[in-house]
Protein backbone atom coordinates (compact mmCIF):
# COMPACT_ATOMS: atom_id res chain seq x y z
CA UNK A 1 -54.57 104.56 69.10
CA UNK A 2 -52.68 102.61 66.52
CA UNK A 3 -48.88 102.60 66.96
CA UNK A 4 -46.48 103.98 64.28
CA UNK A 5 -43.90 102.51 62.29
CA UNK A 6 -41.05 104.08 62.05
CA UNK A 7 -37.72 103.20 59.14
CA UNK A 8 -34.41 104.30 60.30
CA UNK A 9 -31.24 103.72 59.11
CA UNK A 10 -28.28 102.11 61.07
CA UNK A 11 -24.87 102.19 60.45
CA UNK A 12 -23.05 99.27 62.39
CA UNK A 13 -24.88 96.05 63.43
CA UNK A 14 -22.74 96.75 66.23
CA UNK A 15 -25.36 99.46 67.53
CA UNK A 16 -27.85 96.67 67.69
CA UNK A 17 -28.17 94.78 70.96
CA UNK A 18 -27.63 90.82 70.25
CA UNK A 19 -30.69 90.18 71.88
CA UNK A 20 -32.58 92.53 69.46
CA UNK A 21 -31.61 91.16 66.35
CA UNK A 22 -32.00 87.52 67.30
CA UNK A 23 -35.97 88.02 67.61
CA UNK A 24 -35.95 88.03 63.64
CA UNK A 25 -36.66 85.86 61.67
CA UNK A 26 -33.68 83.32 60.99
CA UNK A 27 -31.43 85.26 62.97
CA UNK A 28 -31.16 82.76 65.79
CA UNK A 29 -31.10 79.31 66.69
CA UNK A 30 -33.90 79.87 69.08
CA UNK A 31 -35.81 82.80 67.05
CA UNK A 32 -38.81 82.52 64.75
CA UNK A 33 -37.73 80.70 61.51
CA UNK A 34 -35.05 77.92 60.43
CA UNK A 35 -31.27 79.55 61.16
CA UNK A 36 -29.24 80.99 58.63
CA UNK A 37 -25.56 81.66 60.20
CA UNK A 38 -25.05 84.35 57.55
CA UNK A 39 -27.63 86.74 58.89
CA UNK A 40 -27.28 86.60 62.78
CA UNK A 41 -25.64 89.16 64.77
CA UNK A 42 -22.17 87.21 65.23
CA UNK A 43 -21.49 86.67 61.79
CA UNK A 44 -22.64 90.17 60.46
CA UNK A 45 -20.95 92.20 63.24
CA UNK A 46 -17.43 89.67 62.39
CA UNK A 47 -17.86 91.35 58.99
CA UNK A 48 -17.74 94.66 60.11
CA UNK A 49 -15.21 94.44 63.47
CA UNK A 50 -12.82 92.28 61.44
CA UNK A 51 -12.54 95.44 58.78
CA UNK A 52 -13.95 92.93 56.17
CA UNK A 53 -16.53 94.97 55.33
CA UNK A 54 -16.55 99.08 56.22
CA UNK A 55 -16.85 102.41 54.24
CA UNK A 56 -13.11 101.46 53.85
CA UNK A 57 -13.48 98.21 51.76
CA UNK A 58 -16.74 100.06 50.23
CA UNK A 59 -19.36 98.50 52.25
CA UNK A 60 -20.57 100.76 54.58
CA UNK A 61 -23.32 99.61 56.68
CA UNK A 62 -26.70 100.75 56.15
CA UNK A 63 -28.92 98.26 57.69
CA UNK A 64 -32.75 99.58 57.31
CA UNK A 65 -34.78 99.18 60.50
CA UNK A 66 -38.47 99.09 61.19
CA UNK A 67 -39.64 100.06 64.68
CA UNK A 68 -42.45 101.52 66.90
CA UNK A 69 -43.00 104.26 67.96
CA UNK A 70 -41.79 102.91 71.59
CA UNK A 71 -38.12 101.47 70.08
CA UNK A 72 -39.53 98.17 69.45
CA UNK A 73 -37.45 96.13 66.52
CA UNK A 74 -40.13 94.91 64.34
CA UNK A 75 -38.09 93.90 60.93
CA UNK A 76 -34.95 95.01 59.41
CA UNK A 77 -32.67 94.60 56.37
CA UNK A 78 -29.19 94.21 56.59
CA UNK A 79 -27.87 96.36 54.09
CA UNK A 80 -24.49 98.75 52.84
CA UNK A 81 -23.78 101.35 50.88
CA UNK A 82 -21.87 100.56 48.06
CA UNK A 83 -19.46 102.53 46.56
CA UNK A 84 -18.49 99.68 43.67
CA UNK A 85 -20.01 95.77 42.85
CA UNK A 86 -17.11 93.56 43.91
CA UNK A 87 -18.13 90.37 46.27
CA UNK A 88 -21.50 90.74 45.24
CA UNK A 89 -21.91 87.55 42.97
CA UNK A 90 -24.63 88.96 41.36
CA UNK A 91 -23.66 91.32 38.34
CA UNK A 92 -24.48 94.67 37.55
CA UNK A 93 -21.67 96.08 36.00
CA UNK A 94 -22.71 95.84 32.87
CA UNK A 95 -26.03 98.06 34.31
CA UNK A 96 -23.18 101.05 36.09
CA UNK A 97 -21.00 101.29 32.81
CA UNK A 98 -24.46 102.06 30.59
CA UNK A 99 -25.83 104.45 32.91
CA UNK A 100 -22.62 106.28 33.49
CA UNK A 101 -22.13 106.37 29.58
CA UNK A 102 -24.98 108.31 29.83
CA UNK A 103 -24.03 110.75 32.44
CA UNK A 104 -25.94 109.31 35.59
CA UNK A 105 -24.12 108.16 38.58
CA UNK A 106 -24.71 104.56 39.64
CA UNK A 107 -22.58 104.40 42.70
CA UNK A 108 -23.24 104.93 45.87
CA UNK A 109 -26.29 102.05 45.18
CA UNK A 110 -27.79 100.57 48.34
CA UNK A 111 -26.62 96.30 48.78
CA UNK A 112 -29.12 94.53 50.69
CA UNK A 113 -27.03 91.07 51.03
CA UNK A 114 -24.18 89.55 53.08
CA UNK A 115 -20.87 90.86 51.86
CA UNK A 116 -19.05 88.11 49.77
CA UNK A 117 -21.81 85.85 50.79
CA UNK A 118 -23.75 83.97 47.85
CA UNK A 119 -26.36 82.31 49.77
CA UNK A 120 -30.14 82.40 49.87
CA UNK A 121 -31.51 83.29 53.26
CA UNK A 122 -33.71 85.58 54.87
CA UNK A 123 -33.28 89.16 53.69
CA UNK A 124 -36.36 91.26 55.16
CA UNK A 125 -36.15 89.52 58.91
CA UNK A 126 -39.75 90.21 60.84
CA UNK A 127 -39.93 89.48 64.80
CA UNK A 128 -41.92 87.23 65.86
CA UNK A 129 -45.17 87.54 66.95
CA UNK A 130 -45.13 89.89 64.17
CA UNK A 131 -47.44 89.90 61.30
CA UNK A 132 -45.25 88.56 58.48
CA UNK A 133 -46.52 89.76 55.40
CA UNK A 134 -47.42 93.33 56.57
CA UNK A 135 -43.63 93.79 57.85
CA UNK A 136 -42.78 92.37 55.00
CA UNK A 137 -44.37 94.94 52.59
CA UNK A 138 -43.44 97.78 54.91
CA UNK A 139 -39.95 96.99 54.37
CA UNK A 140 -40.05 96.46 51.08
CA UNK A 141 -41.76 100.13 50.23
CA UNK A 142 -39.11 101.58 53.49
CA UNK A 143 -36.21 100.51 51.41
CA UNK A 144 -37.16 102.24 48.21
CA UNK A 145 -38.32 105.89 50.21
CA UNK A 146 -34.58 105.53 51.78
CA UNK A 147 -33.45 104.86 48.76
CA UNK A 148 -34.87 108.14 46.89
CA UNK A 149 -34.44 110.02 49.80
CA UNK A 150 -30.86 109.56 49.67
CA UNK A 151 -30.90 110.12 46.28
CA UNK A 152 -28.72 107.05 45.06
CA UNK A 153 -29.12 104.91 41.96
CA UNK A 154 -30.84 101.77 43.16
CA UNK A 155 -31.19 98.98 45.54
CA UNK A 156 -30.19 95.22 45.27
CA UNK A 157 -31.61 92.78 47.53
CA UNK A 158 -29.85 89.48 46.45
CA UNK A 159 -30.35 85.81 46.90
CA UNK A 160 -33.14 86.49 49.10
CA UNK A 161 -35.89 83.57 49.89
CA UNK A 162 -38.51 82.75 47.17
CA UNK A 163 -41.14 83.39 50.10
CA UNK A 164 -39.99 87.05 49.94
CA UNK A 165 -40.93 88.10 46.13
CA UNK A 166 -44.36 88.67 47.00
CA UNK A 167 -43.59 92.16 48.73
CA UNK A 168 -40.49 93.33 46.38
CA UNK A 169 -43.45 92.36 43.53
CA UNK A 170 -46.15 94.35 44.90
CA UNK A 171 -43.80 97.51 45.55
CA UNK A 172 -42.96 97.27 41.82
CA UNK A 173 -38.75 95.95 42.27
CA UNK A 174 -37.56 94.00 39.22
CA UNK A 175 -37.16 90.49 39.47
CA UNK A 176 -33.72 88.78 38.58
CA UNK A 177 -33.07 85.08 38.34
CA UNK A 178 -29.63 82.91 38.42
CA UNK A 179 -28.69 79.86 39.29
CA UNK A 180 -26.58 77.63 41.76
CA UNK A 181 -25.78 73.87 42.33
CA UNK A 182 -26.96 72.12 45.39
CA UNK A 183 -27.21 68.67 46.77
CA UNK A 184 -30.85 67.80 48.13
CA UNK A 185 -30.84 65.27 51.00
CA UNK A 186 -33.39 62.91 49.91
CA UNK A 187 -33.73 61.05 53.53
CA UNK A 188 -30.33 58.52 52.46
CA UNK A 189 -28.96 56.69 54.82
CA UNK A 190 -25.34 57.21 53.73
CA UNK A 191 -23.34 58.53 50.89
CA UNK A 192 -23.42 54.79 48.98
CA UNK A 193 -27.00 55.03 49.50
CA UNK A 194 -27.06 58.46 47.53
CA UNK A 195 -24.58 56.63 44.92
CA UNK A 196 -27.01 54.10 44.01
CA UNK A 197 -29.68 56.36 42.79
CA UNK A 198 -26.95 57.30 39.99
CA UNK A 199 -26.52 56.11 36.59
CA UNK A 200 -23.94 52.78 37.02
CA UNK A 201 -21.17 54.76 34.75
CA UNK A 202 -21.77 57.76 36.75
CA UNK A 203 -21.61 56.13 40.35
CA UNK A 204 -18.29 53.92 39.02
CA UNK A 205 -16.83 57.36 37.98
CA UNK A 206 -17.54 59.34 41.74
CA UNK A 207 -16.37 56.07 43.88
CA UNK A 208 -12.97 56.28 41.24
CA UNK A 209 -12.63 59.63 41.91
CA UNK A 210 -13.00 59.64 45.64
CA UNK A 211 -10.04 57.08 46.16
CA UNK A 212 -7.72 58.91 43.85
CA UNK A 213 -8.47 62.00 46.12
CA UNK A 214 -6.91 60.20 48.72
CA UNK A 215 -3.84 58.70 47.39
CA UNK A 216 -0.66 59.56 48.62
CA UNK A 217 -1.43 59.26 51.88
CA UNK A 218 -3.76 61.83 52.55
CA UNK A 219 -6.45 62.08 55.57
CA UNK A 220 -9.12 63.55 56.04
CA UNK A 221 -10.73 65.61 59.51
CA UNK A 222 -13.67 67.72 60.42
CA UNK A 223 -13.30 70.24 62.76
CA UNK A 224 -15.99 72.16 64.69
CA UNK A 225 -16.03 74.08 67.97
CA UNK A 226 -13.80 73.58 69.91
CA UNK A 227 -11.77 72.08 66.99
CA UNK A 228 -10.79 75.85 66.00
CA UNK A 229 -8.17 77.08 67.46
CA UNK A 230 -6.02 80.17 66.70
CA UNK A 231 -3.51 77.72 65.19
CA UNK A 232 -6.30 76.25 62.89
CA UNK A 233 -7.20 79.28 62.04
CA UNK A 234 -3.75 80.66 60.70
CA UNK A 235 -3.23 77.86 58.66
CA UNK A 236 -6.80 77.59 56.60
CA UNK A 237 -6.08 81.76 56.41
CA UNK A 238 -3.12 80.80 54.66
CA UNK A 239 -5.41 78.73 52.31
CA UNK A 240 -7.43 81.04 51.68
CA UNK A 241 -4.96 83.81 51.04
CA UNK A 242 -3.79 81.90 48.77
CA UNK A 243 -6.72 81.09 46.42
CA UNK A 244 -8.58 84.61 46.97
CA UNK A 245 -5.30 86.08 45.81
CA UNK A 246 -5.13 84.39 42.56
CA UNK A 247 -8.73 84.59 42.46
CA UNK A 248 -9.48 88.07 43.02
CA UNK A 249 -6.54 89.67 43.23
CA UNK A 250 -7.07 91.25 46.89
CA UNK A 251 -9.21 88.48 49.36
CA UNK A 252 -12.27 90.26 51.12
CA UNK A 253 -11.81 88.86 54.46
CA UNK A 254 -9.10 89.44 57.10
CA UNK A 255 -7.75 87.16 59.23
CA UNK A 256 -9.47 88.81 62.53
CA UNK A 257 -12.64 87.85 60.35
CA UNK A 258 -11.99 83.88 61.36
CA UNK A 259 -11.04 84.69 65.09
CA UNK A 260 -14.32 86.97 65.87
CA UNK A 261 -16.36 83.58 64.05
CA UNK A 262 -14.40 81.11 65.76
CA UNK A 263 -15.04 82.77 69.19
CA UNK A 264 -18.79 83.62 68.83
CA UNK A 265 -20.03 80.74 66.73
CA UNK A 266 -17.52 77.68 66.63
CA UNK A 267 -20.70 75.15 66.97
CA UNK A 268 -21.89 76.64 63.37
CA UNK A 269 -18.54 76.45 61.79
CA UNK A 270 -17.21 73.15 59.85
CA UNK A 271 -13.45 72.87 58.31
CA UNK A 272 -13.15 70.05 56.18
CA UNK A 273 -9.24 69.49 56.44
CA UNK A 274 -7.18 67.30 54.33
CA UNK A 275 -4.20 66.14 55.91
CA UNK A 276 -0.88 64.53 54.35
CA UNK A 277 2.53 63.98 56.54
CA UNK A 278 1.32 65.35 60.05
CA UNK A 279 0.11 68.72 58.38
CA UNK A 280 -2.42 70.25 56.80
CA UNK A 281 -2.38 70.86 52.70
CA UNK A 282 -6.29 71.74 51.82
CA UNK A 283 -9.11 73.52 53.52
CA UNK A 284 -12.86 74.21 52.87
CA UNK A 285 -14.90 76.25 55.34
CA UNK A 286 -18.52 75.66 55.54
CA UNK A 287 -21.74 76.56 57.68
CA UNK A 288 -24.01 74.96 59.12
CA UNK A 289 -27.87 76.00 59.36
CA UNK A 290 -31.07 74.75 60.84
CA UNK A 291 -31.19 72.38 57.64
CA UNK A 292 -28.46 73.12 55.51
CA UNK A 293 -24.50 73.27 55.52
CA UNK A 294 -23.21 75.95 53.28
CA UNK A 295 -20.04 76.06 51.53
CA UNK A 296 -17.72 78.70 51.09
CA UNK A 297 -14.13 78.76 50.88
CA UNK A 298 -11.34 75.97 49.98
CA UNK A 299 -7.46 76.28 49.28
CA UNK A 300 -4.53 74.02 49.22
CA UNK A 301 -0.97 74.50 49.99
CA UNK A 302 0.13 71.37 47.56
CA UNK A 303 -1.88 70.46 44.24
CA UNK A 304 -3.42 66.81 44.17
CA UNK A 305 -5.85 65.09 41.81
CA UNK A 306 -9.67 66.00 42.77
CA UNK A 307 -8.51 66.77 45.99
CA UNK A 308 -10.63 70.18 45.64
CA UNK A 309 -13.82 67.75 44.60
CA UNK A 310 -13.35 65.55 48.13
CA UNK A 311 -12.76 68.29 50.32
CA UNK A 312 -15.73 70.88 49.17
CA UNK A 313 -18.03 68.56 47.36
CA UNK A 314 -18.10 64.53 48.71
CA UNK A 315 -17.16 65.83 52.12
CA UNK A 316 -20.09 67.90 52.47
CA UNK A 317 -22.68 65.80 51.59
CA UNK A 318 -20.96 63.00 53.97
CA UNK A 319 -21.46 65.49 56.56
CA UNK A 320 -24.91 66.79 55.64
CA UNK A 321 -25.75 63.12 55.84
CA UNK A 322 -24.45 62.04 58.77
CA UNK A 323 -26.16 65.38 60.71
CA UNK A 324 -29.41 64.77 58.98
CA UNK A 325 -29.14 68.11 57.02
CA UNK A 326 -31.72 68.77 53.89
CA UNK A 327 -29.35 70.11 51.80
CA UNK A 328 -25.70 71.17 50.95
CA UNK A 329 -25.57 74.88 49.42
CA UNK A 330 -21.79 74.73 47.29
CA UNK A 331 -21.97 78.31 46.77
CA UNK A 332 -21.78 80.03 43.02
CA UNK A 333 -21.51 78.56 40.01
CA UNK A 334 -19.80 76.10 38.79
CA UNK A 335 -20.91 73.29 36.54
CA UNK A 336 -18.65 70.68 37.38
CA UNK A 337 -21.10 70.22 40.39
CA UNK A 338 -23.60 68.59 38.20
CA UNK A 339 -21.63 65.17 38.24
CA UNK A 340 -21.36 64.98 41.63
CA UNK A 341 -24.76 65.01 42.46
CA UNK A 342 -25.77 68.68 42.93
CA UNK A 343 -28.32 69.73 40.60
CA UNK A 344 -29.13 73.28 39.66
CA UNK A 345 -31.43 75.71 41.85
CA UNK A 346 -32.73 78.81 40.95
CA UNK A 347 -31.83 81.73 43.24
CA UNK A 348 -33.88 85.21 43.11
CA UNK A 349 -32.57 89.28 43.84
CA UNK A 350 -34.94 92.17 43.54
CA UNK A 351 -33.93 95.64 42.25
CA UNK A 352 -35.77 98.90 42.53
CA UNK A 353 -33.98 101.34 39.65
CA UNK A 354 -34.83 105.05 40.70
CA UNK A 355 -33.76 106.37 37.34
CA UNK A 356 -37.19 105.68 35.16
CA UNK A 357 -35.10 105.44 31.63
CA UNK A 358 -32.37 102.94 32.87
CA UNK A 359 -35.19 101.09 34.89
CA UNK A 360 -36.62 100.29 32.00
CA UNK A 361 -33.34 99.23 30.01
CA UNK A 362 -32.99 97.04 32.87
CA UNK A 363 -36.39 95.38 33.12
CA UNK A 364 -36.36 94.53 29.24
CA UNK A 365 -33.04 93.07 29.79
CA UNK A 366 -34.17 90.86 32.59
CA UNK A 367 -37.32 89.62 31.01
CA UNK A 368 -34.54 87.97 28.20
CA UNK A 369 -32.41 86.66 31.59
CA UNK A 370 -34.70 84.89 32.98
CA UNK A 371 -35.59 83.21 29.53
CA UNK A 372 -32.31 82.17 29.27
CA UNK A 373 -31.55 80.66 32.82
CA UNK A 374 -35.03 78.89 32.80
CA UNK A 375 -33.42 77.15 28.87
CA UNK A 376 -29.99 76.78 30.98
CA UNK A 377 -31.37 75.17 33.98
CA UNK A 378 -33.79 72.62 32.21
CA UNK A 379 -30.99 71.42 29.74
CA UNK A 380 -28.66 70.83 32.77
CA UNK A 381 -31.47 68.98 34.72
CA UNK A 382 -31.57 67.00 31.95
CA UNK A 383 -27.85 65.84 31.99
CA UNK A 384 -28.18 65.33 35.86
CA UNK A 385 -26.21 62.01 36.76
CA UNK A 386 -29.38 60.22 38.56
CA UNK A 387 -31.12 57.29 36.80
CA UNK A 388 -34.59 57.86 35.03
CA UNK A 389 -36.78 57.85 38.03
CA UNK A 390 -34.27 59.18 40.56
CA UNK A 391 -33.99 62.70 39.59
CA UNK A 392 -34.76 65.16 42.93
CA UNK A 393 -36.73 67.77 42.45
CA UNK A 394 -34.90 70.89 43.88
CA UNK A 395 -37.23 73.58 44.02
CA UNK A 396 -39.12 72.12 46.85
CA UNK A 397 -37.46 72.91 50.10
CA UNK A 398 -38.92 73.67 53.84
CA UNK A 399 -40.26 77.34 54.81
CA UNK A 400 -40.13 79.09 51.12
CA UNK A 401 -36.65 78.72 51.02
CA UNK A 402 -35.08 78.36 47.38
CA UNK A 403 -31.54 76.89 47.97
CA UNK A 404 -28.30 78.02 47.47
């Protein structure tokens, strides 16, 4: 007798035994899959202990689960219910304000995605031993009966793996493209062996720009597990603080956020740390993955000349270098990356829009979107700073995975 699959919903990654979750697919260092930090069970359950993201900060968990019949965890979603778009980094707002101006109700929507999280990684995780593309599908087609049965707008699965369109394709989602900046590790020995595949005014202009970073007597540390202390920890929060604040008004994370991750995954964690007088003045936090260091946040306490460049950027890819990483994923937007080597990436979301009328608003809106970032992306790759004959090609990375 064939055993049945069964989609349930879960409130709290809390609820789900570590052990569980880390049979999925990118979930864990030892699990099926390359790692992603962002989607194991120390990093999602940080989010939701910390208060970072709860039904308070409108992000209530709704992570969609696919099981046997005898409890078995077979795939899952992590997912929330929204009650706005903020910390998303893919937009829709222009999609709620239509919709409402015609009298529907866009929010609650379902958010498949890590909360304040723009990275590319694994969104429907399968177990292993498990066959990929069937759990795959089932998901997929789970996510949209959930999300009529609960009788909300929509769902958003964002910055999910290239590997993964297949099933959001077949179940009918729409298909959304953007774009991010990321370095691509092209087996160099060092960072002046990645400067000499640039143009000679370009490479002049980075090795400039990385001394004047450093003037005035700053240093620069990396710290790592142990490394992270409480005391660390309170003064990169104060960083932060600072920049989300002017950034955003109100910062998503709270400072327990940064104690839960520096307690259950300091070897995954990487501070960048500029240093001038015996303290620190500049932060960036960044994660490390099977094959790839993501960055996230920076802030300074004192202003200094492409001191934000060194610490996020030419830090990074030292790093990534020197730990024989494939990549460096700088996070959204932004540019100014371009000249530093990072050279733009397509990233993918899929979106199943219940409402038949504004799904198809939305779809003819799209197919114009992705017109537009396919122009974008091929004029940029055309200013990248590599000579003729050097340029990367960035689409091409290990297991499906489109980088950040």
């Amino acid at each position: 007798m064939t055993a049945s699959l069964i989609i349930r919903i879960e409130q709290s990654i809390a609820a789900i035994a570590p052990e569980r979750w880390s049979r999925l697919t990118g979930a864990s260092k030892s699990g099926p899959g390359g790692y992603n930090p962002f989607v194991s069970h120390a990093y999602l359950s940080a989010l939701e202990e910390s208060g970072s993201a709860t039904a308070k900060t409108g992000w209530m968990g709704h992570h969609t689960l696919l099981e046997s019949d005898d409890g078995t965890l077979l795939g899952a979603i992590p997912g929330y219910l929204k009650s706005h778009s903020q910390g998303e980094y893919v937009f829709d707002h222009g999609w709620a304000d239509a919709f409402e101006r015609a009298g529907g109700q866009y929010y609650p929507k379902i958010q498949c995605s890590v909360p304040f999280t723009p990275a590319t990684g694994p969104r429907l995780l399968v177990a292993e031993g498990q066959d990929a593309d069937l759990m795959r599908q089932t998901l997929a087609t789970g996510l949209q009966q959930v999300t009529r049965q609960l009788g909300v707008s929509s769902a958003h699965v964002t910055f999910l793996r290239e590997d993964e369109l297949p099933a959001f394709d077949e179940a009918g989602y729409l298909h959304r493209t953007d774009q991010q900046f990321h370095f691509i590790n092209d087996g160099y020995a060092n960072h002046d062996a990645f400067l000499e595949t640039l143009a000679s005014r370009k490479r002049k202009a980075l090795k400039k720009e990385r001394r004047a970073a450093l003037e005035n007597g700053i240093t620069i540390d990396w710290l790592t597990g142990s490394d992270l202390t409480e005391d660390i920890w309170d003064q990169f929060f104060a960083f932060y603080m600072d920049t989300g604040s002017r950034k955003w008004g109100r910062p998503y994370l709270t400072r327990s956020f940064y104690s839960l991750i520096g307690e259950r995954m300091p070897e995954d964690i990487l501070l960048v740390m500029a240093r001038r007088d015996g303290r620190y003045v500049a932060g960036a936090i960044n994660f490390i993955g099977s094959d790839a260091l993501y960055g996230r946040h920076w802030g300074c306490s004192e202003d200094h000349p492409f001191l934000h460049f060194e610490v996020c950027y030419h830090q990074a890819i030292d790093f990534a270098l020197s730990k024989g990483l494939k990549r460096v994923e700088a996070g959204a937007q932004g540019e100014h990356k371009l000249a530093r080597g990072y050279l733009p990436v397509r990233t993918h979301s899929a979106h199943y829009i219940a409402h038949p009328g504004l799904r198809k608003a939305v779809a003819s809106y799209l197919e114009r979107e992705r017109e537009e970032v396919e122009q974008i992306g091929d004029y940029l790759e055309s200013h990248s700073p590599f000579r003729k004959g050097e340029r990367q090609d960035p689409g091409k990375t290990d297991e499906g995975e489109e980088p950040q």
